[in-house]
C-alpha atoms as a PDB file:
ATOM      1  CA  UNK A   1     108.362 146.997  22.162  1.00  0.00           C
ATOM      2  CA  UNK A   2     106.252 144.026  23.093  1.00  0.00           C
ATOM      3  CA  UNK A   3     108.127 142.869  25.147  1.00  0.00           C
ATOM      4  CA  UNK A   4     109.645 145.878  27.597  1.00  0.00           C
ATOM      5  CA  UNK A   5     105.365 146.704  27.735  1.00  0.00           C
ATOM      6  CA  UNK A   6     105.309 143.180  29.417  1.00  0.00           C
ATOM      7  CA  UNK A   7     108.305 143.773  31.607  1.00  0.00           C
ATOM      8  CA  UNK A   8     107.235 146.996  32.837  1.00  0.00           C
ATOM      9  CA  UNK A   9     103.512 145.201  33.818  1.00  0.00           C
ATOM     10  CA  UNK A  10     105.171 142.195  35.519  1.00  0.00           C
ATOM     11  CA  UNK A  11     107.568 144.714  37.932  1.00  0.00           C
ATOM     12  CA  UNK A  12     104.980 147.016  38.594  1.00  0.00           C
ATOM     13  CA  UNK A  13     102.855 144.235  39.775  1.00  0.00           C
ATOM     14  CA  UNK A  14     102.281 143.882  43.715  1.00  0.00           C
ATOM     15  CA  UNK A  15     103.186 139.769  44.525  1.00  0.00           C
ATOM     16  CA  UNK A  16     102.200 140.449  48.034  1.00  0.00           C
ATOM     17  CA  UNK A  17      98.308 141.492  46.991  1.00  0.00           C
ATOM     18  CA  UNK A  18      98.154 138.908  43.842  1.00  0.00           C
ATOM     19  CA  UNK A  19      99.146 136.126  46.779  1.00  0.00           C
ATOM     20  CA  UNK A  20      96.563 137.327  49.688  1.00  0.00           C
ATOM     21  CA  UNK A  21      93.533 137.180  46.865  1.00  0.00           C
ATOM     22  CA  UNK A  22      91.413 134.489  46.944  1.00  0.00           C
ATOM     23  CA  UNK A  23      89.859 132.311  49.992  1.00  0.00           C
ATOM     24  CA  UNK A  24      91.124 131.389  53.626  1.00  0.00           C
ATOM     25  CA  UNK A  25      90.198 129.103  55.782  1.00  0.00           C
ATOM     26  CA  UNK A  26      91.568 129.214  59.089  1.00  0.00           C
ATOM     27  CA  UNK A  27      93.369 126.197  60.270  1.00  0.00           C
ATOM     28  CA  UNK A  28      90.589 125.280  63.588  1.00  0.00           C
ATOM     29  CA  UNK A  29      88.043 125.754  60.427  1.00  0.00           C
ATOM     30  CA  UNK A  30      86.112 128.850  62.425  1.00  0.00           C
ATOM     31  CA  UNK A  31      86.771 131.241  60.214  1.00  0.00           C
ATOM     32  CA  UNK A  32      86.851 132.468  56.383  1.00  0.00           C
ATOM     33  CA  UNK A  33      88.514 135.120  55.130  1.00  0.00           C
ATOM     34  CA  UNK A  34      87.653 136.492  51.403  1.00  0.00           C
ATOM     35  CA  UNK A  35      90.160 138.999  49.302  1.00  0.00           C
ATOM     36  CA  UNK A  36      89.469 140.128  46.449  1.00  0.00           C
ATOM     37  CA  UNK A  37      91.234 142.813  44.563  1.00  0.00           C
ATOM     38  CA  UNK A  38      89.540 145.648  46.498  1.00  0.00           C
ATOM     39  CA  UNK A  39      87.305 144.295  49.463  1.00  0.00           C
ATOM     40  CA  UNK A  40      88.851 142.198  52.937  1.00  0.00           C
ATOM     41  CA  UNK A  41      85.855 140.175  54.336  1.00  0.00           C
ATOM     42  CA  UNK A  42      86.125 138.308  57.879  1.00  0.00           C
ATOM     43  CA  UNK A  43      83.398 136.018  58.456  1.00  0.00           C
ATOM     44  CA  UNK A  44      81.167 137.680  56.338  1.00  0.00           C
ATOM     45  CA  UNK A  45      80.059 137.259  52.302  1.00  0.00           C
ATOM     46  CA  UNK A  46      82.340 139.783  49.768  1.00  0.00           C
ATOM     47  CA  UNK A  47      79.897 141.936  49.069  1.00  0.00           C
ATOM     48  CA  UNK A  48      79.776 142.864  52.692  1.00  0.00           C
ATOM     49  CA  UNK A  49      83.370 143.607  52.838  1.00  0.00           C
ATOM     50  CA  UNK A  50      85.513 146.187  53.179  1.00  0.00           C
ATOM     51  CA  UNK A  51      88.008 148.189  51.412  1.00  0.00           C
ATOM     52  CA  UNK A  52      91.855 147.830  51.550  1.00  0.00           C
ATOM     53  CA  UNK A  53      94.725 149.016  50.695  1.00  0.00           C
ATOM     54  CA  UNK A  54      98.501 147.507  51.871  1.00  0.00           C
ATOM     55  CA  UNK A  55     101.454 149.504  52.613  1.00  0.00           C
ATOM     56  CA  UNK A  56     104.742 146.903  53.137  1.00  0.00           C
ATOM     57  CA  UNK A  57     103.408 143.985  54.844  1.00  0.00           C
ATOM     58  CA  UNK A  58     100.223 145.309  56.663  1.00  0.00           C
ATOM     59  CA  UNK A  59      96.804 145.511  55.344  1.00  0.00           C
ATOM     60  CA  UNK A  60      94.386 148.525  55.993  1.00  0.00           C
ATOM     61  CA  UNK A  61      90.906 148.145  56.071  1.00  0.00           C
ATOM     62  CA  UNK A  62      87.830 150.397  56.311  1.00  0.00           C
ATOM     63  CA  UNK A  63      84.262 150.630  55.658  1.00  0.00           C
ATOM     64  CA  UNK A  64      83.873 153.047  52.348  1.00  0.00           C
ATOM     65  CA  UNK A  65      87.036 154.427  53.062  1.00  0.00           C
ATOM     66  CA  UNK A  66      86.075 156.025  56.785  1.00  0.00           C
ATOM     67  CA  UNK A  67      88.859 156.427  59.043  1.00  0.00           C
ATOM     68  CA  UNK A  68      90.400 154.886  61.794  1.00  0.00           C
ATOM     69  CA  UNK A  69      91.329 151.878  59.758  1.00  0.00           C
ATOM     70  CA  UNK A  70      92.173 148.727  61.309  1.00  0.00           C
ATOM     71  CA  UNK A  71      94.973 147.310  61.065  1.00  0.00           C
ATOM     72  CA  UNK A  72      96.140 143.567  59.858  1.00  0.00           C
ATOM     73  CA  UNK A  73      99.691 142.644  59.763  1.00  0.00           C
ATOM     74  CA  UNK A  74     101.419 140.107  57.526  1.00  0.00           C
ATOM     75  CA  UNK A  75     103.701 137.771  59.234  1.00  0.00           C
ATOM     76  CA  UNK A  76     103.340 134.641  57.092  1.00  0.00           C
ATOM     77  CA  UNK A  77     102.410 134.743  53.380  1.00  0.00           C
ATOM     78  CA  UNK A  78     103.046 131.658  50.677  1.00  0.00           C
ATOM     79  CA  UNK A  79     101.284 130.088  48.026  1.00  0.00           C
ATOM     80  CA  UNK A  80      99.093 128.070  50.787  1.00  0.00           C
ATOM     81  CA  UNK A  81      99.386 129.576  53.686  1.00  0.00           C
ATOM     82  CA  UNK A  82      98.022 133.070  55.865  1.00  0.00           C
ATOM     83  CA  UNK A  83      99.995 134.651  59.223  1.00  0.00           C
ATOM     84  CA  UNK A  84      98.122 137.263  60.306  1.00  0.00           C
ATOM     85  CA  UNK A  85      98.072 139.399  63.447  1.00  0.00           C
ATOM     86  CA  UNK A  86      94.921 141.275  64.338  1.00  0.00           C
ATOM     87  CA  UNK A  87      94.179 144.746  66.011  1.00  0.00           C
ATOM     88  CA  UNK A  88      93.600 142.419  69.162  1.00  0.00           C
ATOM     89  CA  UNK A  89      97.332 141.073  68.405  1.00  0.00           C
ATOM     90  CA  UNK A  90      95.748 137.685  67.754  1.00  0.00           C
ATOM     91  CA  UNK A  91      97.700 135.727  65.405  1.00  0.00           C
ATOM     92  CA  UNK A  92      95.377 133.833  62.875  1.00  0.00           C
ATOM     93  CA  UNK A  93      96.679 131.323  60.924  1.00  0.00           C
ATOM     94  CA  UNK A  94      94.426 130.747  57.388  1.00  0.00           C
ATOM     95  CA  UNK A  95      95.311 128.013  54.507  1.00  0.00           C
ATOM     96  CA  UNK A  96      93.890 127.607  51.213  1.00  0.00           C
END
């Protein structure tokens, strides 16, 4: 029973969002980019952040849920290393 409880956590885990938590930098060093479990924060300390949610490989964010969100997408994501491309359709590049 133990052990199909710990199956069942492990595949209804999201990899993607467990891999984007944590801190960026980018690689020119000019910008930071926090994730937590809940909050996306560009340039700017967590508790400042907003809220996101993913759905497939782009990221959603808004301020206390008000709409339009904007939109992040996920080109590039490893253990080490960030692809993102912005609203602006900027690619940013961020490494742990």
């Amino acid at each position: 029973m133990a052990c199909a409880a710990i199956l069942f956590a492990v595949a209804c885990s999201d990899p993607v969002k467990s891999k984007l938590v944590g801190t960026w930098k980018s690689k020119n060093g000019e910008t930071q980019l926090k994730i937590s479990n809940k909050k996306f924060a560009l340039d700017s300390d967590i508790t400042l952040a907003e809220d996101y949610f993913l759905k497939g490989d782009t990221i959603f964010t808004s301020f206390e849920g008000n709409e339009p969100y904007t939109k992040f997408v996920v080109q590039k994501l490893d253990d080490r290393n960030l692809k993102l491309l912005s609203p602006d359709s900027l690619v940013m590049e961020f490494t742990r």
